[in-house]
C-alpha atoms as a PDB file:
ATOM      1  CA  UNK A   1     135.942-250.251-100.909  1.00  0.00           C
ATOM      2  CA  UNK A   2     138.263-253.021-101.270  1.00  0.00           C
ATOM      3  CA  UNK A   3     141.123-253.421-104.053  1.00  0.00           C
ATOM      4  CA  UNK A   4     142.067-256.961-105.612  1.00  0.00           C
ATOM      5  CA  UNK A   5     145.223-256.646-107.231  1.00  0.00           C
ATOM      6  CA  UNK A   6     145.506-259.179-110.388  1.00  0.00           C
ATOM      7  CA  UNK A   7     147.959-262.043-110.211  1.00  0.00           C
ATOM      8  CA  UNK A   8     148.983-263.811-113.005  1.00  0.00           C
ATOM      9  CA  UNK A   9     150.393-267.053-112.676  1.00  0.00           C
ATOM     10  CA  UNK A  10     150.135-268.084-116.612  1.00  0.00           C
ATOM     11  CA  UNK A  11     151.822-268.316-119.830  1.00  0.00           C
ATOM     12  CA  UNK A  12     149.155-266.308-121.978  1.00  0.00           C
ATOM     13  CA  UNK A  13     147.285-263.573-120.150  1.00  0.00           C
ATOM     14  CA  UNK A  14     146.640-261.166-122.403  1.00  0.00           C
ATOM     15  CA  UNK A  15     148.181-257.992-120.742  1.00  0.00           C
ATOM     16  CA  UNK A  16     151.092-260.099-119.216  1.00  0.00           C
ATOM     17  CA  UNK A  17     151.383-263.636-119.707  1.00  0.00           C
ATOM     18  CA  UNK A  18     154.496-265.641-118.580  1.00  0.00           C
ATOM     19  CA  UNK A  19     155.633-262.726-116.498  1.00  0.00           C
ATOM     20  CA  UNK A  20     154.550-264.271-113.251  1.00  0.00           C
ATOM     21  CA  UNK A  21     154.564-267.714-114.284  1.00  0.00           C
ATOM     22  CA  UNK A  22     157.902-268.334-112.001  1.00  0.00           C
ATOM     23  CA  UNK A  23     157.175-269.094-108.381  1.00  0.00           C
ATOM     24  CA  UNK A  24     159.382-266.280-107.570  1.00  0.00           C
ATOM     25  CA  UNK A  25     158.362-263.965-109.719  1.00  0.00           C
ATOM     26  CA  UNK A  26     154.865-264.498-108.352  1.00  0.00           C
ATOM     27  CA  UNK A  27     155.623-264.239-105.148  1.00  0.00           C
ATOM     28  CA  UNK A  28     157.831-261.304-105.260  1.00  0.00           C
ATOM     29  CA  UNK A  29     154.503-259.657-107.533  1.00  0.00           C
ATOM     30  CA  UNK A  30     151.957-260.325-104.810  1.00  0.00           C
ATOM     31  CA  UNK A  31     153.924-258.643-101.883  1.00  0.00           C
ATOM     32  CA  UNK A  32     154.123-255.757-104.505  1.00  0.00           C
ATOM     33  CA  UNK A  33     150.553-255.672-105.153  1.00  0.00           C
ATOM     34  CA  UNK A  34     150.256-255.984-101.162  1.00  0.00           C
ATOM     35  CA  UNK A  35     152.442-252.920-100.434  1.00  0.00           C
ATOM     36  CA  UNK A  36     150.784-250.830-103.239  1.00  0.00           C
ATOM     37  CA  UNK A  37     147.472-251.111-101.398  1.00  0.00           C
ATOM     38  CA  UNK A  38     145.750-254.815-102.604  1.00  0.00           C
ATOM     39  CA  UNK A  39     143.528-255.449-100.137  1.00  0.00           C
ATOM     40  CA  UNK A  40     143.032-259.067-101.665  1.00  0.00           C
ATOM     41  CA  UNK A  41     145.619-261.285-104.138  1.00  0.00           C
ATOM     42  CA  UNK A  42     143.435-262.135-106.727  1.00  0.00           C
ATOM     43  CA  UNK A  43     145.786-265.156-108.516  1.00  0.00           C
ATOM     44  CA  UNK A  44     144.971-266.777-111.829  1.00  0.00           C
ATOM     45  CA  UNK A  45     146.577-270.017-113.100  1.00  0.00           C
ATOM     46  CA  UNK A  46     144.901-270.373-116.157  1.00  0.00           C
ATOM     47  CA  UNK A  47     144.264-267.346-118.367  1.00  0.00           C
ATOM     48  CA  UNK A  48     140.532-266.972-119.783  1.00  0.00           C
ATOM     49  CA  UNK A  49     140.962-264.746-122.545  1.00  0.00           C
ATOM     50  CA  UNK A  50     139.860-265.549-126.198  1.00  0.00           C
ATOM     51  CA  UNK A  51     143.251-266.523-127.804  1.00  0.00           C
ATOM     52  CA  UNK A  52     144.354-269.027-124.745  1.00  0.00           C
ATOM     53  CA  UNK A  53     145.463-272.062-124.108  1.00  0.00           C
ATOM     54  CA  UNK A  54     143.413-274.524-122.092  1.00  0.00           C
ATOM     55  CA  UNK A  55     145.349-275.498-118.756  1.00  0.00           C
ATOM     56  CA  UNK A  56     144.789-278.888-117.189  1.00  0.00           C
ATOM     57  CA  UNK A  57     143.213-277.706-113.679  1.00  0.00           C
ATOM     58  CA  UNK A  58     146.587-280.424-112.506  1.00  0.00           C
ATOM     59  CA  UNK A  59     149.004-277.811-113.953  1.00  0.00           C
ATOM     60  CA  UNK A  60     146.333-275.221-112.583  1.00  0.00           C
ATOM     61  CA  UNK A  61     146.705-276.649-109.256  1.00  0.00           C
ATOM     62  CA  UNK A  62     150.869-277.317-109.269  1.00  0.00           C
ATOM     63  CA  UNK A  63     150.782-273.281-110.201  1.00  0.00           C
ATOM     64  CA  UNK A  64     149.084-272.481-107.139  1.00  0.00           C
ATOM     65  CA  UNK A  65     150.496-275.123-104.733  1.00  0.00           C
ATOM     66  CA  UNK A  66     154.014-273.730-105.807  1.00  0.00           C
ATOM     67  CA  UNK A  67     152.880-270.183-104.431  1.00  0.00           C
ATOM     68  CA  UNK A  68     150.065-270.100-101.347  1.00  0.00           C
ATOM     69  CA  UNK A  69     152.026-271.786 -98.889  1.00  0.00           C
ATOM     70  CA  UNK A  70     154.628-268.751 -99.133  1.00  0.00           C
ATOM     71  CA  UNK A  71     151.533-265.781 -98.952  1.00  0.00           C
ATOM     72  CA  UNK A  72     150.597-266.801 -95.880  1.00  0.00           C
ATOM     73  CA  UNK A  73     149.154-263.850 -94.090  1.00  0.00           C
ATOM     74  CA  UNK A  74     147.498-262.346 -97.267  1.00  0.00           C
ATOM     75  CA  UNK A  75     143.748-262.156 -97.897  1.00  0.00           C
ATOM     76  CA  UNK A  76     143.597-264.649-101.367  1.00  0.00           C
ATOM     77  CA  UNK A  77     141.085-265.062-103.910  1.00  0.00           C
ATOM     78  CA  UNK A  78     141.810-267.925-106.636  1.00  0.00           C
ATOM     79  CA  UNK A  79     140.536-267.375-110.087  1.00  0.00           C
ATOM     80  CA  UNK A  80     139.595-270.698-111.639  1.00  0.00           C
ATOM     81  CA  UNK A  81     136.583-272.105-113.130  1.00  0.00           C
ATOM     82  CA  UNK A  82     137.851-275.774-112.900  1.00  0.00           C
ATOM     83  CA  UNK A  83     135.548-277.729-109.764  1.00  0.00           C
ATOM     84  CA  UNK A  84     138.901-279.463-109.305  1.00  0.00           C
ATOM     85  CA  UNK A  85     141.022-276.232-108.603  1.00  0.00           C
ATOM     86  CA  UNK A  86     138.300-274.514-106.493  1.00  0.00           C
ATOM     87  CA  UNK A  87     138.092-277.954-104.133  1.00  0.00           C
ATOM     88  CA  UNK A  88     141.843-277.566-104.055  1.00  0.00           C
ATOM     89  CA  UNK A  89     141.285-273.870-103.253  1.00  0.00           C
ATOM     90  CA  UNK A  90     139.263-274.581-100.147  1.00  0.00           C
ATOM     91  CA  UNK A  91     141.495-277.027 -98.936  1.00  0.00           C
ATOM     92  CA  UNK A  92     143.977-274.500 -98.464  1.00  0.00           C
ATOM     93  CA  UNK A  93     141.726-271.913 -96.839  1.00  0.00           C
ATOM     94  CA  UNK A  94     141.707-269.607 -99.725  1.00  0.00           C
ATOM     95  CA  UNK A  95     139.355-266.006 -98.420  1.00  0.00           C
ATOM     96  CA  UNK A  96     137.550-265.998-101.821  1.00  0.00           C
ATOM     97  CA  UNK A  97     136.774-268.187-104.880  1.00  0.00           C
ATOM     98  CA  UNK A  98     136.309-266.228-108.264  1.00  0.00           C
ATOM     99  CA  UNK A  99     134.083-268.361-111.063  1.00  0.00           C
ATOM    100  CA  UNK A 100     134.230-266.632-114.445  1.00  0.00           C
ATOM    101  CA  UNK A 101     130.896-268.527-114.720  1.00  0.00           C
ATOM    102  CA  UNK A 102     129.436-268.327-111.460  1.00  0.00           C
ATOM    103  CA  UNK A 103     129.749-271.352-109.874  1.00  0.00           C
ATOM    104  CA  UNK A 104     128.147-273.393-112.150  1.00  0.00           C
ATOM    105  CA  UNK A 105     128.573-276.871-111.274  1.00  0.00           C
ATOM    106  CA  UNK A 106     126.451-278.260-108.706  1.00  0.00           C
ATOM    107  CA  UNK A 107     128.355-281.460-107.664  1.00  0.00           C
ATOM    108  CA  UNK A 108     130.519-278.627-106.415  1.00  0.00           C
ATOM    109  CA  UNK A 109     127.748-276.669-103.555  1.00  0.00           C
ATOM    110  CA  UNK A 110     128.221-278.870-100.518  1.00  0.00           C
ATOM    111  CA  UNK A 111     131.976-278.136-100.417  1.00  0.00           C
ATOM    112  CA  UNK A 112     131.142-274.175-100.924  1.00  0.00           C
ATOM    113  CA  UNK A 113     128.384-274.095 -98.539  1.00  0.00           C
ATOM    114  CA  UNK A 114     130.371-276.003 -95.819  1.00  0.00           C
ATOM    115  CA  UNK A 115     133.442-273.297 -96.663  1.00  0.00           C
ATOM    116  CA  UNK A 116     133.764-269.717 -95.077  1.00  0.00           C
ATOM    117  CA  UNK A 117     135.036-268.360 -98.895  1.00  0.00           C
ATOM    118  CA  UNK A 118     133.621-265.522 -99.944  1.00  0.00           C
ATOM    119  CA  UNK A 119     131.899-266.382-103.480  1.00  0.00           C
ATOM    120  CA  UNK A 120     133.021-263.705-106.700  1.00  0.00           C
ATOM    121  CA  UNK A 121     129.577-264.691-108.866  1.00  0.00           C
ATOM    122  CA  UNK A 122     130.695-263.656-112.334  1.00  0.00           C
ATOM    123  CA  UNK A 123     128.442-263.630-115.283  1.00  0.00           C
ATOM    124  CA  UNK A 124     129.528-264.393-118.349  1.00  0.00           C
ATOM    125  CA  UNK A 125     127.872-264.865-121.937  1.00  0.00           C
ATOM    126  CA  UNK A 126     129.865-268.101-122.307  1.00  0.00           C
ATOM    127  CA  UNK A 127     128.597-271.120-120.984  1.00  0.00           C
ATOM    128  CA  UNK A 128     131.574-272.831-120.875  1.00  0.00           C
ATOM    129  CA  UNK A 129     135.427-272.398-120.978  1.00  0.00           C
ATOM    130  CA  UNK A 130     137.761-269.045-121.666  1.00  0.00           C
ATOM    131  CA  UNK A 131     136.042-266.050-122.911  1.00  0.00           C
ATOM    132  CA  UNK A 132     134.915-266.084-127.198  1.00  0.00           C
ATOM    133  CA  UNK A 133     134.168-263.089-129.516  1.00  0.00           C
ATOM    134  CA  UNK A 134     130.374-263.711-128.943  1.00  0.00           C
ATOM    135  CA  UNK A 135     127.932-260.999-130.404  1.00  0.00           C
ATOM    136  CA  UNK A 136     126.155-259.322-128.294  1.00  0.00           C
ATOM    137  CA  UNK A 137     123.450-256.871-129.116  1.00  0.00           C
ATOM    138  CA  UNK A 138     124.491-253.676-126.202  1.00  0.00           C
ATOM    139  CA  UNK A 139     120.398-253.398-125.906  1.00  0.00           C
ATOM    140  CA  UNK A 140     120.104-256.760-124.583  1.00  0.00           C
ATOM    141  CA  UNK A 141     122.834-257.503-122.238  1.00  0.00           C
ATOM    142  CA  UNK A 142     121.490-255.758-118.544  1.00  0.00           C
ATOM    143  CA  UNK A 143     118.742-258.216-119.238  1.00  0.00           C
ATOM    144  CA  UNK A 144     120.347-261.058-119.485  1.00  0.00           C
ATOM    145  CA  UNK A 145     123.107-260.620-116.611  1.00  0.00           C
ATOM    146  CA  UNK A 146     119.915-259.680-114.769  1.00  0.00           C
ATOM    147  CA  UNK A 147     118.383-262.996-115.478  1.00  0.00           C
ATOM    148  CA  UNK A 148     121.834-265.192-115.439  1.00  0.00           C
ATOM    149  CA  UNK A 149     122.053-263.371-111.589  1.00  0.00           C
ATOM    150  CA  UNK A 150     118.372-264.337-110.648  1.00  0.00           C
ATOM    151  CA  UNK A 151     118.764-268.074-111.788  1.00  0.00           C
ATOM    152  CA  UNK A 152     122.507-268.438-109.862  1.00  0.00           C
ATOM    153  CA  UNK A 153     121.814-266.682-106.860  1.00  0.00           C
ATOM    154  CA  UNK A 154     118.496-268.851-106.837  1.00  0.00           C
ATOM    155  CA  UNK A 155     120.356-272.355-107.151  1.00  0.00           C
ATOM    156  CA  UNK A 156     123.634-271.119-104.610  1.00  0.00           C
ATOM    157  CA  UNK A 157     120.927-270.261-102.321  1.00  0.00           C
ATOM    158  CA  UNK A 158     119.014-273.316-102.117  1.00  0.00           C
ATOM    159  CA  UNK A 159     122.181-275.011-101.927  1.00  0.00           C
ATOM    160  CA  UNK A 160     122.546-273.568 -98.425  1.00  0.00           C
ATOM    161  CA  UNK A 161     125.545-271.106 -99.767  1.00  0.00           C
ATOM    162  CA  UNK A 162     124.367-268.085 -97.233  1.00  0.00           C
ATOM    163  CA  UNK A 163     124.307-264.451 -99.597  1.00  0.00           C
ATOM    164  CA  UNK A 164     125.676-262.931 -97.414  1.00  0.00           C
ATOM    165  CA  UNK A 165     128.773-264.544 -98.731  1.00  0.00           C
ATOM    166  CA  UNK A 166     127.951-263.664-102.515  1.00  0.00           C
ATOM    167  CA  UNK A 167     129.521-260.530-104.375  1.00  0.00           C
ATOM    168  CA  UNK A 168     128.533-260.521-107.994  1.00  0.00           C
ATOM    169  CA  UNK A 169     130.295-259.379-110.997  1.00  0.00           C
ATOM    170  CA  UNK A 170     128.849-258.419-114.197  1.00  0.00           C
ATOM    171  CA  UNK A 171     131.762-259.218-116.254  1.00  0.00           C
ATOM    172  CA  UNK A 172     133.496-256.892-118.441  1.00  0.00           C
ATOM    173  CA  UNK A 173     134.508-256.951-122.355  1.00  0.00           C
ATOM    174  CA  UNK A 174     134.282-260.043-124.168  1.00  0.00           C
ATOM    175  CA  UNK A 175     132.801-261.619-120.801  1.00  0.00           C
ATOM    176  CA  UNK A 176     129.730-259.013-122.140  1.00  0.00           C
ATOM    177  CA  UNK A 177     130.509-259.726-125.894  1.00  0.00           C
ATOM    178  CA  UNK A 178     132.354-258.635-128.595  1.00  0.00           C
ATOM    179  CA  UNK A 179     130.489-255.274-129.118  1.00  0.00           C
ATOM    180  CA  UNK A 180     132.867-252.430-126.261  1.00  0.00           C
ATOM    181  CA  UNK A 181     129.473-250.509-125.548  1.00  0.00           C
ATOM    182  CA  UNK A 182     127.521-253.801-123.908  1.00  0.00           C
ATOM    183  CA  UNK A 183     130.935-252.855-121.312  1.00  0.00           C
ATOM    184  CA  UNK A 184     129.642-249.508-121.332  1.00  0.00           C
ATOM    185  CA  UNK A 185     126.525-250.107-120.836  1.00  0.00           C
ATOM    186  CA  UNK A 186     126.811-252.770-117.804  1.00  0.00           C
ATOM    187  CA  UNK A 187     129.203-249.876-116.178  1.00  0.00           C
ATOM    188  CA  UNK A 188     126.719-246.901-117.000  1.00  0.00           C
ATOM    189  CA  UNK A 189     123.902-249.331-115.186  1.00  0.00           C
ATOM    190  CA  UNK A 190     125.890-250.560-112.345  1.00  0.00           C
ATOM    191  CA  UNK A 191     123.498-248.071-109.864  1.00  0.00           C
ATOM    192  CA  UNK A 192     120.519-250.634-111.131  1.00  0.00           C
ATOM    193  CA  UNK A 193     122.232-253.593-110.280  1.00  0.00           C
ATOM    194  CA  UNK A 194     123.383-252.717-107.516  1.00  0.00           C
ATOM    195  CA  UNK A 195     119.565-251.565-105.887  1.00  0.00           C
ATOM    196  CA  UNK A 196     118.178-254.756-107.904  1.00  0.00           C
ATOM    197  CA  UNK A 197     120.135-257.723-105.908  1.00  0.00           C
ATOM    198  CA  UNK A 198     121.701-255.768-102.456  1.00  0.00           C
ATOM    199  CA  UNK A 199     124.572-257.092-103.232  1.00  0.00           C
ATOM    200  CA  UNK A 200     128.031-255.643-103.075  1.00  0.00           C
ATOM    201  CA  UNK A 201     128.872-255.756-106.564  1.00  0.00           C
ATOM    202  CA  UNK A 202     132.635-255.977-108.069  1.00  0.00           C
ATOM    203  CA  UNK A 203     133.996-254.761-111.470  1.00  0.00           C
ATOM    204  CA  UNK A 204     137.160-255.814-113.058  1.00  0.00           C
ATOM    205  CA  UNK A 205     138.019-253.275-116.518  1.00  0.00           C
ATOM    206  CA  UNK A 206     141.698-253.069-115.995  1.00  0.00           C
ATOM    207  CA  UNK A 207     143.893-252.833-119.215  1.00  0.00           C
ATOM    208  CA  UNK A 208     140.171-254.353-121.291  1.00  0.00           C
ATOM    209  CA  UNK A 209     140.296-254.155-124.890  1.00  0.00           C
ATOM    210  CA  UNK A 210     136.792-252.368-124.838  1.00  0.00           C
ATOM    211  CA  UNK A 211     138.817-249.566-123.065  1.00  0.00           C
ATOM    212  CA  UNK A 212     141.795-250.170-125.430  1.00  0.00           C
ATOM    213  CA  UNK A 213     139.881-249.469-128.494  1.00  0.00           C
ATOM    214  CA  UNK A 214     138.365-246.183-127.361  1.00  0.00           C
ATOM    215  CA  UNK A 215     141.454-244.434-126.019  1.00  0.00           C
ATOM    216  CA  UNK A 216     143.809-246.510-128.741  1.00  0.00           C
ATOM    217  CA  UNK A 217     146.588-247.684-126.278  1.00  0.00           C
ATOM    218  CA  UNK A 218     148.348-250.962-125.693  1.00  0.00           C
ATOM    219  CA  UNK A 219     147.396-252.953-122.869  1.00  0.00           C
ATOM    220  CA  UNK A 220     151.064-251.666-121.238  1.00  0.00           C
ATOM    221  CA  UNK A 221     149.929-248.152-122.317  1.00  0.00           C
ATOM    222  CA  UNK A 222     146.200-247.939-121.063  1.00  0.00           C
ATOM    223  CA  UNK A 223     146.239-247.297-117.422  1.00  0.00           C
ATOM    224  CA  UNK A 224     144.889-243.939-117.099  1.00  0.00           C
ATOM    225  CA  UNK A 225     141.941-244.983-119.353  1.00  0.00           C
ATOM    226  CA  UNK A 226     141.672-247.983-116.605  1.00  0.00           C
ATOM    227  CA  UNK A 227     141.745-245.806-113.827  1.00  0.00           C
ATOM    228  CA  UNK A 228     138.914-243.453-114.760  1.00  0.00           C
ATOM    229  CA  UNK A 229     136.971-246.963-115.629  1.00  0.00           C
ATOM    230  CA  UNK A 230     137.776-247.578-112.474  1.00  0.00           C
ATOM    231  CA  UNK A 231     136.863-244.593-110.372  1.00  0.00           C
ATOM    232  CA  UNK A 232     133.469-244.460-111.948  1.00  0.00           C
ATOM    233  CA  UNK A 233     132.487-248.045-111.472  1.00  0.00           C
ATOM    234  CA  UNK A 234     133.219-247.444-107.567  1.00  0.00           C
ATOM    235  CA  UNK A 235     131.159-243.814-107.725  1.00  0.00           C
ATOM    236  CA  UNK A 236     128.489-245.676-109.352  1.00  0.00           C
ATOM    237  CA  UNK A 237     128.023-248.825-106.948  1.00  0.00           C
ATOM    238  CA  UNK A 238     130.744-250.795-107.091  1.00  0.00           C
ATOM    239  CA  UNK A 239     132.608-252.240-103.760  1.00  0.00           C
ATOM    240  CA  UNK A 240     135.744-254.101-105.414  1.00  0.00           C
ATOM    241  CA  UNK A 241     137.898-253.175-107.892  1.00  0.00           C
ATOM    242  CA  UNK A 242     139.824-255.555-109.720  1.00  0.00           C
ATOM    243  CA  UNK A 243     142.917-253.875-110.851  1.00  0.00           C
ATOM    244  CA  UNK A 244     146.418-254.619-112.214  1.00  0.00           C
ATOM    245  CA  UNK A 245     147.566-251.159-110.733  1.00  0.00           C
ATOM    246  CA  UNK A 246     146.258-251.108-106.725  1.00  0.00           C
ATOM    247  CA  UNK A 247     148.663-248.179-106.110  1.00  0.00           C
ATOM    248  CA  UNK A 248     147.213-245.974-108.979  1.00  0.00           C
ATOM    249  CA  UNK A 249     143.662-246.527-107.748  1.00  0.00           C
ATOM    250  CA  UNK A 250     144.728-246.100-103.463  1.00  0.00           C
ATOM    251  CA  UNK A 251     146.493-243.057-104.795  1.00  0.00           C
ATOM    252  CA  UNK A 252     143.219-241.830-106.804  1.00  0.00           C
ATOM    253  CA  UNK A 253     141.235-242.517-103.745  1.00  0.00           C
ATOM    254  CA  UNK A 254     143.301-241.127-101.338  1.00  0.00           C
ATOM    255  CA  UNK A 255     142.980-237.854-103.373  1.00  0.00           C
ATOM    256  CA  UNK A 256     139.254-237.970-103.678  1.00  0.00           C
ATOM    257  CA  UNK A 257     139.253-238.095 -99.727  1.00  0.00           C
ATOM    258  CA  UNK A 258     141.079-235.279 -99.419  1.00  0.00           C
ATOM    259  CA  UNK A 259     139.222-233.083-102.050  1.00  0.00           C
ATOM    260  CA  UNK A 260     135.610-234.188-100.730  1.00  0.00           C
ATOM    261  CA  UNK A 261     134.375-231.371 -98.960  1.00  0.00           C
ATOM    262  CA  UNK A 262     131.828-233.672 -96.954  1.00  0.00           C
ATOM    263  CA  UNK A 263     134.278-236.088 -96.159  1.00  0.00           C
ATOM    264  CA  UNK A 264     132.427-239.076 -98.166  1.00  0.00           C
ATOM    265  CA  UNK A 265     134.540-239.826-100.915  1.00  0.00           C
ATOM    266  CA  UNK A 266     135.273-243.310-101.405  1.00  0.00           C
ATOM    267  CA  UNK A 267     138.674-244.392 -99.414  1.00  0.00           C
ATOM    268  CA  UNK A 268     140.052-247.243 -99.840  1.00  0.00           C
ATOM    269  CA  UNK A 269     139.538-250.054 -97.024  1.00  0.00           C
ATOM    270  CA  UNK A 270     136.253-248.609 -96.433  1.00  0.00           C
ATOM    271  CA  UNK A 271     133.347-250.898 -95.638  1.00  0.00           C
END
């Protein structure tokens, strides 16, 4: 199991936008989200939730160039759907890309096959852009993230991008539509989609509305309800966990391992 702790680097994020957005502040956050038990800085320069603000990937790419040179020595993953900001990415030897869409541009596949990133294939029911309030009947979504996954892994493939290299995401809340139980659904199913692509597959549900709305908590206010999201997407096939708490879910694990009377709970760092 590996932990991504979240990293902000944005005006707008939904749970906490413009906290980060200081090189400083960023800095100082991922060494926190290092110590707590991140095994991988997951950083985000432009926020992709309904209600934000488009970011030139320039201003995308000033963000970041303000704040990798001074992580050195941390396993990084940039969040960015901009071809411009992933190129920039892989220039600077970032360990992971993550696409909100999946790597959709083409022009893009030479530069990602010649790379040694790991590839975060996220689907999305967007096309294009930040996340929308799309309506999404719950009944059909596992089919079409099946079919989005079938089509993408199809075209990275050909490209010469080896799998190996691949680790899918299903999305989560309005990345599934606007509907919380197509979320619910996707997480309930994970076991399928895990034995239908033999892929390690990773979930990100932290602080989500579709959580929000069930327990009735402020993004601030909603971590336990993240944490058991959390601890049954990795119980149910999941192999990262995208968190904005790492030290809540080590801590969970950690207790797991101790209580398992077969000694196969899931442990963080585990393969």
């Amino acid at each position: 199991m590996k932990i991504l702790g979240i990293l902000n680097i944005t005006a707008d994020s939904f749970s906490d936008g413009g906290k980060y957005l200081e090189p400083e502040a960023a800095v100082a956050q991922a060494l926190a989200l290092a110590r707590d038990g991140a095994d991988i800085i997951d950083i985000g320069a432009a926020s992709s939730n309904p209600d934000a603000q488009a970011v030139p990937p320039e201003v995308e790419i000033a963000r970041l160039a303000a704040v990798l040179p001074r992580l050195k020595g941390l396993s990084l993953s940039i969040d960015s759907f901009a071809p411009a900001v992933q190129a920039f990415a892989l220039e600077q030897g970032a360990d992971y890309l993550n696409d909100i869409h999946g790597f959709a541009e083409p022009a893009l596949y030479p530069a990602l096959a010649a790379s040694d990133a790991k590839l975060i294939v996220m689907h999305s029911v967007q096309g294009q852009g930040p996340a929308t309030r799309e309506d999404v009947p719950p009944a059909e979504i596992f089919a079409r993230v099946v079919t989005f996954f079938d089509r993408r892994l199809g075209a990275l493939e050909a490209a010469g991008i080896a799998r190996h290299r691949l680790i899918l995401d299903p999305g989560m809340g309005f990345f599934l539509g606007s509907d919380p139980e197509t979320s619910f659904t996707i997480l309930r199913r994970l076991p399928e989609l895990a034995a239908q692509f033999g892929l390690p597959l990773l979930v990100s549900v932290s602080r989500k509305s579709f959580l929000r709305r069930l327990i009735g908590r402020a993004a601030a206010e909603s971590g336990a309800g993240s944490l058991a999201a959390e601890l049954f997407a990795a119980a149910h096939g999941a192999t990262y966990i995208r968190t904005h708490a790492p030290g809540a879910l080590r801590d969970a694990f950690m207790v797991q391992a101790k209580l398992a009377p077969d000694g196969n709970a899931i442990s963080p760092k585990s393969p």
